[in-house]
N, C-alpha and C. Protein backbone atom coordinates (compact mmCIF):
# COMPACT_ATOMS: atom_id res chain seq x y z
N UNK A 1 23.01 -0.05 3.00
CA UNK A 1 21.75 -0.48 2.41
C UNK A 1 20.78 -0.78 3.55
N UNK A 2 19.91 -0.22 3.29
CA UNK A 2 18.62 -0.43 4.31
C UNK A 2 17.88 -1.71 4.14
N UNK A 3 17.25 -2.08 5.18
CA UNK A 3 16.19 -3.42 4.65
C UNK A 3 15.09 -3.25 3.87
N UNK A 4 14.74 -4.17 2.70
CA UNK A 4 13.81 -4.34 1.88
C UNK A 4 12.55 -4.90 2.63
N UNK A 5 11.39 -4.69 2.52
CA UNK A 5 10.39 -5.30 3.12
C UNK A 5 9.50 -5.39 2.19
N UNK A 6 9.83 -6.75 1.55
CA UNK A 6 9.08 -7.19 -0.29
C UNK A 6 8.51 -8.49 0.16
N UNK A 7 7.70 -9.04 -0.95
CA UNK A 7 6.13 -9.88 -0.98
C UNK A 7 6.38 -10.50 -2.50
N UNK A 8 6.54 -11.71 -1.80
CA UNK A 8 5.93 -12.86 -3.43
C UNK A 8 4.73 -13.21 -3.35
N UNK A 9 3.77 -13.17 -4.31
CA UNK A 9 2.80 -13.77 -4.22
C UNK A 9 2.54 -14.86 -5.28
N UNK A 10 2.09 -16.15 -5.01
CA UNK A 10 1.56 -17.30 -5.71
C UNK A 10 0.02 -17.58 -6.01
N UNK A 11 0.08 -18.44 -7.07
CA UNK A 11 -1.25 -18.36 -8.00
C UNK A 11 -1.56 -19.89 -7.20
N UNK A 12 -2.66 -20.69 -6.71
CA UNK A 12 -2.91 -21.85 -6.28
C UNK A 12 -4.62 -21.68 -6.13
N UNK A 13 -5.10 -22.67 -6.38
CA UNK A 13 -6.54 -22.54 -6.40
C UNK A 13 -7.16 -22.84 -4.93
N UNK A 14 -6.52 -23.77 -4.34
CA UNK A 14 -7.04 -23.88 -2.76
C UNK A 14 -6.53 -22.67 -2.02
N UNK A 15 -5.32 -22.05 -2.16
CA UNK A 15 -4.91 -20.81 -1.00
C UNK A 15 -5.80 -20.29 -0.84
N UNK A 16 -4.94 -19.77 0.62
CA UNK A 16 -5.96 -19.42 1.64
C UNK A 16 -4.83 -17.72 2.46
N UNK A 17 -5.02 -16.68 1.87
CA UNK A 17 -4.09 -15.73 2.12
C UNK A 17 -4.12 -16.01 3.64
N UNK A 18 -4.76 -16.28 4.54
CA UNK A 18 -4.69 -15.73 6.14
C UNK A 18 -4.21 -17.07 6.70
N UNK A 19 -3.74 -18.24 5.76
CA UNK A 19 -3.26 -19.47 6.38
C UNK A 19 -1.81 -19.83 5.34
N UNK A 20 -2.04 -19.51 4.37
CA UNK A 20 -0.84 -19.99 3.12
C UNK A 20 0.51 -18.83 3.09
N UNK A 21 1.04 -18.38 3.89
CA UNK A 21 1.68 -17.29 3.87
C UNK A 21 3.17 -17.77 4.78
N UNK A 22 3.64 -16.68 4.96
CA UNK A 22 5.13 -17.20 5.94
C UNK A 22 5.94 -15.98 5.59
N UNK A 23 6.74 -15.67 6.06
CA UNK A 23 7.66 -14.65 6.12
C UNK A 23 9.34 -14.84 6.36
N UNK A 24 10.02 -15.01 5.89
CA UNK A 24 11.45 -15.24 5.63
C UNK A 24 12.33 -13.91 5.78
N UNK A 25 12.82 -14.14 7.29
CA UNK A 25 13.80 -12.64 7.59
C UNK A 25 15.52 -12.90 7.13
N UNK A 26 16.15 -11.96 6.41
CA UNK A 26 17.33 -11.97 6.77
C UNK A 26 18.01 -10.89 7.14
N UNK A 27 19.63 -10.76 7.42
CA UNK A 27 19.57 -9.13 8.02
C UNK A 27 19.31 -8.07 6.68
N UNK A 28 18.98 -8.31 5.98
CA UNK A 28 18.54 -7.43 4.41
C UNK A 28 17.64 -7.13 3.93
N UNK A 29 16.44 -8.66 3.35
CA UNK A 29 15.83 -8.65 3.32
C UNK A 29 14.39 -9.26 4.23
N UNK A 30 13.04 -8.49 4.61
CA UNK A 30 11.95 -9.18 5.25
C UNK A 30 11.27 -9.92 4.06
N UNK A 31 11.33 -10.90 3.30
CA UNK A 31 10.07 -11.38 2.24
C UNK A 31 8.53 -12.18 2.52
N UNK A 32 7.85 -11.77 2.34
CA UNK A 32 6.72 -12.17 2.62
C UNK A 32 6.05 -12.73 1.60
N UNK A 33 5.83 -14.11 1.81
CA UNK A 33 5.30 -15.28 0.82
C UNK A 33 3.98 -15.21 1.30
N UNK A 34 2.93 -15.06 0.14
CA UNK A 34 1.43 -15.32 0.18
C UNK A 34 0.96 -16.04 -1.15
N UNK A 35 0.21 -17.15 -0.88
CA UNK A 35 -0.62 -17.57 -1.65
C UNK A 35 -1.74 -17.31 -1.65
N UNK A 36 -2.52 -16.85 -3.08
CA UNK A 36 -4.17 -16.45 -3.22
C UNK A 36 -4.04 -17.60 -4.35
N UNK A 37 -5.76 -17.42 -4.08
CA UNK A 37 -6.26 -18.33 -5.31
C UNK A 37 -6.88 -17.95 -6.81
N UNK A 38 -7.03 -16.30 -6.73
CA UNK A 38 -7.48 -15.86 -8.25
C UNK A 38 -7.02 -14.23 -8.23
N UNK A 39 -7.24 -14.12 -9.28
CA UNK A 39 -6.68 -12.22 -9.49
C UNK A 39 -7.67 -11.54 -8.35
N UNK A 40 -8.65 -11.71 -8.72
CA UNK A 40 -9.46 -10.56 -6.95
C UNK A 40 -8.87 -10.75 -6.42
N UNK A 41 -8.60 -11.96 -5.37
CA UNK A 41 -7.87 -12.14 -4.09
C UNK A 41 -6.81 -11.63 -4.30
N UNK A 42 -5.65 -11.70 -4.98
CA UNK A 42 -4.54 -11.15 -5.23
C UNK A 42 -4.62 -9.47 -5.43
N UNK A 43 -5.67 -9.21 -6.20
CA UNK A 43 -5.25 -7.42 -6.17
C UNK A 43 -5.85 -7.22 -4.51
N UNK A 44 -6.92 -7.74 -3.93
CA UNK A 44 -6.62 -7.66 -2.13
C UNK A 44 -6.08 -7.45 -1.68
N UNK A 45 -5.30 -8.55 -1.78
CA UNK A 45 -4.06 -9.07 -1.12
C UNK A 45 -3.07 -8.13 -0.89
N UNK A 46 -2.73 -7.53 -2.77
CA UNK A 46 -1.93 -6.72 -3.13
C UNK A 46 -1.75 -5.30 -1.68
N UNK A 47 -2.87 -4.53 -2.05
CA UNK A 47 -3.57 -3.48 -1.47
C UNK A 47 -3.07 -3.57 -0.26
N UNK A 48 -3.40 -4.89 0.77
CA UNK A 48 -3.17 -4.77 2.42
C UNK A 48 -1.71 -4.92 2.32
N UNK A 49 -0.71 -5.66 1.59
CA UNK A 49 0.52 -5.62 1.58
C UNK A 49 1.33 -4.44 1.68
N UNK A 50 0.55 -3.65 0.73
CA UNK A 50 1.50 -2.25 0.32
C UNK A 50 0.56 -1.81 1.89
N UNK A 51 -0.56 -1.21 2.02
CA UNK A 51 -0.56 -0.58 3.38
C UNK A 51 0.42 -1.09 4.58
N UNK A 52 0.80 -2.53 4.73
CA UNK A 52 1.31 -2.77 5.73
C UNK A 52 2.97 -2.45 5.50
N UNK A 53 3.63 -1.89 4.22
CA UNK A 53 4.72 -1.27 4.38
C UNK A 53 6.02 -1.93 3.17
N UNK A 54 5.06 -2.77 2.96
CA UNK A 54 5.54 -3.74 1.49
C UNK A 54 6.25 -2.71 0.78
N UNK A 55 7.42 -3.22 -0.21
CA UNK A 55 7.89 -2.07 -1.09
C UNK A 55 7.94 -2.27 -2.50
N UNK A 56 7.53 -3.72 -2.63
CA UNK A 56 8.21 -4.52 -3.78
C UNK A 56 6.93 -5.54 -3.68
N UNK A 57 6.97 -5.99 -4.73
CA UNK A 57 6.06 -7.09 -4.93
C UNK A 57 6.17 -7.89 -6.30
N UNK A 58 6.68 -8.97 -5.65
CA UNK A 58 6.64 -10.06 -6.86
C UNK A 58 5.83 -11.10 -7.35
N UNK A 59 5.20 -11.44 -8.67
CA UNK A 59 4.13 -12.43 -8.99
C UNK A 59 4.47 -13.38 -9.53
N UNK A 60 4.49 -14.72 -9.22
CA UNK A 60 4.53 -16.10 -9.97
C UNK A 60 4.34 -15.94 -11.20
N UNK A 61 5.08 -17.14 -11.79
CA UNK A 61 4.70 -17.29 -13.21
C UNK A 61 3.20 -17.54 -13.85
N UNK A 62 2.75 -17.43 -12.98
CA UNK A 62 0.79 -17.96 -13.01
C UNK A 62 0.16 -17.15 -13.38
N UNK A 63 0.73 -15.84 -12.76
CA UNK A 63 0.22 -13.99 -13.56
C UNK A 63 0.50 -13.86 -14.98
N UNK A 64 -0.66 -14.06 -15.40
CA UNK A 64 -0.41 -13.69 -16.71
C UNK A 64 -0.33 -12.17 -16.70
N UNK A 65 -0.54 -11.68 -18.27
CA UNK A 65 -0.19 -9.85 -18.26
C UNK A 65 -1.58 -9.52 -17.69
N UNK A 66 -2.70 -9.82 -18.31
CA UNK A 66 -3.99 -9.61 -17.02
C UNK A 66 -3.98 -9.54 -16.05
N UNK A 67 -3.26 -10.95 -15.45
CA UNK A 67 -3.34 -10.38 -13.86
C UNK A 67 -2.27 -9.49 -12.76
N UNK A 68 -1.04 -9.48 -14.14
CA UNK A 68 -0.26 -8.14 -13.83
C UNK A 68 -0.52 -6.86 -13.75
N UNK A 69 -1.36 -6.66 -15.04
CA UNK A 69 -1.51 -5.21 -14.98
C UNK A 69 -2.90 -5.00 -14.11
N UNK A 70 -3.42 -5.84 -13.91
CA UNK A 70 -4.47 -5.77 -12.42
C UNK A 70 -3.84 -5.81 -10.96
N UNK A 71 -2.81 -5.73 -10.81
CA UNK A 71 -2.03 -5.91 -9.52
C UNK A 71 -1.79 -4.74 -9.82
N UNK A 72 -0.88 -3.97 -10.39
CA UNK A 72 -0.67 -2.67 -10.97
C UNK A 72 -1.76 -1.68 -10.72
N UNK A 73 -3.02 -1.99 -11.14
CA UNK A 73 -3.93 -0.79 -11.06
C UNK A 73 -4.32 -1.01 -9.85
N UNK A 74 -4.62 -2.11 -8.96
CA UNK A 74 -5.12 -1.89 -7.39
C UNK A 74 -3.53 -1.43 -6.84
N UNK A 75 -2.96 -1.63 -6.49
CA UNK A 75 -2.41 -0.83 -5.74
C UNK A 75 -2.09 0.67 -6.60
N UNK A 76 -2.10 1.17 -7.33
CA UNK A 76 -1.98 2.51 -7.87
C UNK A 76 -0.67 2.79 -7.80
N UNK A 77 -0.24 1.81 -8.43
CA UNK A 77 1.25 2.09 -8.77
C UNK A 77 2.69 2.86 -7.87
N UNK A 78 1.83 2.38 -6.60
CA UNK A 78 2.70 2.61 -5.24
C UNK A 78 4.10 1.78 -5.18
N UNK A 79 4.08 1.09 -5.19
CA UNK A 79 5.58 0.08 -5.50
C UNK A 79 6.19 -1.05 -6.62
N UNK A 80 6.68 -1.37 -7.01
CA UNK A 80 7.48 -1.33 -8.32
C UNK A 80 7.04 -3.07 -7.86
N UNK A 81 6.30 -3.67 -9.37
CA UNK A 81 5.91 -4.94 -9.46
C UNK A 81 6.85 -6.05 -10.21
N UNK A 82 7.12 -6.89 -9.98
CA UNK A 82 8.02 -7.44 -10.83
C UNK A 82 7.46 -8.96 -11.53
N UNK A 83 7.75 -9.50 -11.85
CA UNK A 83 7.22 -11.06 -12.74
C UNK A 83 8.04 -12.06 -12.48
N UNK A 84 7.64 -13.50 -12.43
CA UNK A 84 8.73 -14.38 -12.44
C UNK A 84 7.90 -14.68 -14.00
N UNK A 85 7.61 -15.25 -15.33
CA UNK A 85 8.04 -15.45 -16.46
C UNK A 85 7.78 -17.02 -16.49
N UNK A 86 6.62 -17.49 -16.93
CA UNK A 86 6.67 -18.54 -17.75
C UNK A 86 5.80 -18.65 -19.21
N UNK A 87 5.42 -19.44 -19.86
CA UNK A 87 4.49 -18.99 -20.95
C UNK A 87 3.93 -20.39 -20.25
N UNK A 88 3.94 -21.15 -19.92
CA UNK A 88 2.71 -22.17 -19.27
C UNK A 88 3.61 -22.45 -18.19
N UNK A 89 2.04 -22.50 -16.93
CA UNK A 89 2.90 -22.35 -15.88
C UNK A 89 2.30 -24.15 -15.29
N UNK A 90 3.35 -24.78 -15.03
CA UNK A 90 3.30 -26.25 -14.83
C UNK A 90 2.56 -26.14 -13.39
N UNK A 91 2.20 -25.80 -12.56
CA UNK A 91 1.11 -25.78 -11.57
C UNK A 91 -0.18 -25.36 -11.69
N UNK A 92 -0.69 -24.75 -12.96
CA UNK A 92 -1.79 -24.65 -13.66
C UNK A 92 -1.95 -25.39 -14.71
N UNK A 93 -1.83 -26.28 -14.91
CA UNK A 93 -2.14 -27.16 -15.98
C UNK A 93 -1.62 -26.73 -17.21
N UNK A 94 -0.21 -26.04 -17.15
CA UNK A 94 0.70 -25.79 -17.90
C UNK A 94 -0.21 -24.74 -19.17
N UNK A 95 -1.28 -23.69 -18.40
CA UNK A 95 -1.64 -22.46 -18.74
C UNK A 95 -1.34 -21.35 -17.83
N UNK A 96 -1.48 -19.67 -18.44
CA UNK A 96 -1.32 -19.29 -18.19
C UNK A 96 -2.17 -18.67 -17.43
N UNK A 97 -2.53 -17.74 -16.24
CA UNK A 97 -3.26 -17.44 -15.23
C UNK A 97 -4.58 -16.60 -16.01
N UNK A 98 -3.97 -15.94 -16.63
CA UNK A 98 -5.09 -15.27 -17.94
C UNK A 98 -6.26 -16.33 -18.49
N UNK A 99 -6.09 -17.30 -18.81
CA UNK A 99 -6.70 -18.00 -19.31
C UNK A 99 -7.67 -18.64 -18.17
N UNK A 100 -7.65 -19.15 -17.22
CA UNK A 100 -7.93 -19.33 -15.48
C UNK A 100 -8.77 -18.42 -15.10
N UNK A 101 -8.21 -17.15 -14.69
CA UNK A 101 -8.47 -16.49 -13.65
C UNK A 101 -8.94 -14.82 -14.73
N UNK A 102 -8.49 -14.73 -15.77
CA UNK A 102 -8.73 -13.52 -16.46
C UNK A 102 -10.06 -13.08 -17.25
């Protein structure tokens, strides 16, 4: 098995992608943690991730289906998106990112 070089990204209203980030190596996987603060920034975000070699990309429970299937259409369906799943997400005032940011 080759190494994965995949990306979580988090929903937070102060993040700051070029300061809120960090990268976690193991011999398997590279994951790259970024926090944005609204769906623009995130389909951004998205975009420079996959150019820089990203393969995978995962979204907080904060993404609602709006701001999923907007992660989806900026990157153009280059690498396989996945969800973490809440119906209110307790770091948004126990709403969903749709409602916020959509």
């Amino acid at each position: 098995m080759g190494e994965l070089k995949a990306a979580f990204m988090f929903l937070a209203p102060e993040a700051d992608p070029k300061k809120h980030r960090a990268v976690v190596k193991t011999p398997i996987v590279e994951l790259h943690v970024v926090g944005v603060k609204d769906y623009k920034e995130a389909c951004m975000v998205a975009k420079e991730l996959v150019e820089e070699g990203i393969a995978a990309i995962e979204l907080c429970g904060g993404f609602g289906n709006q701001g999923v299937a907007k992660i989806v259409e900026a990157i153009e369906g280059k690498v396989p998106v996945g969800v973490v799943r809440f119906d209110i997400h307790p770091g948004l005032e126990n709403k969903s990112g749709d409602s916020i940011f959509g």
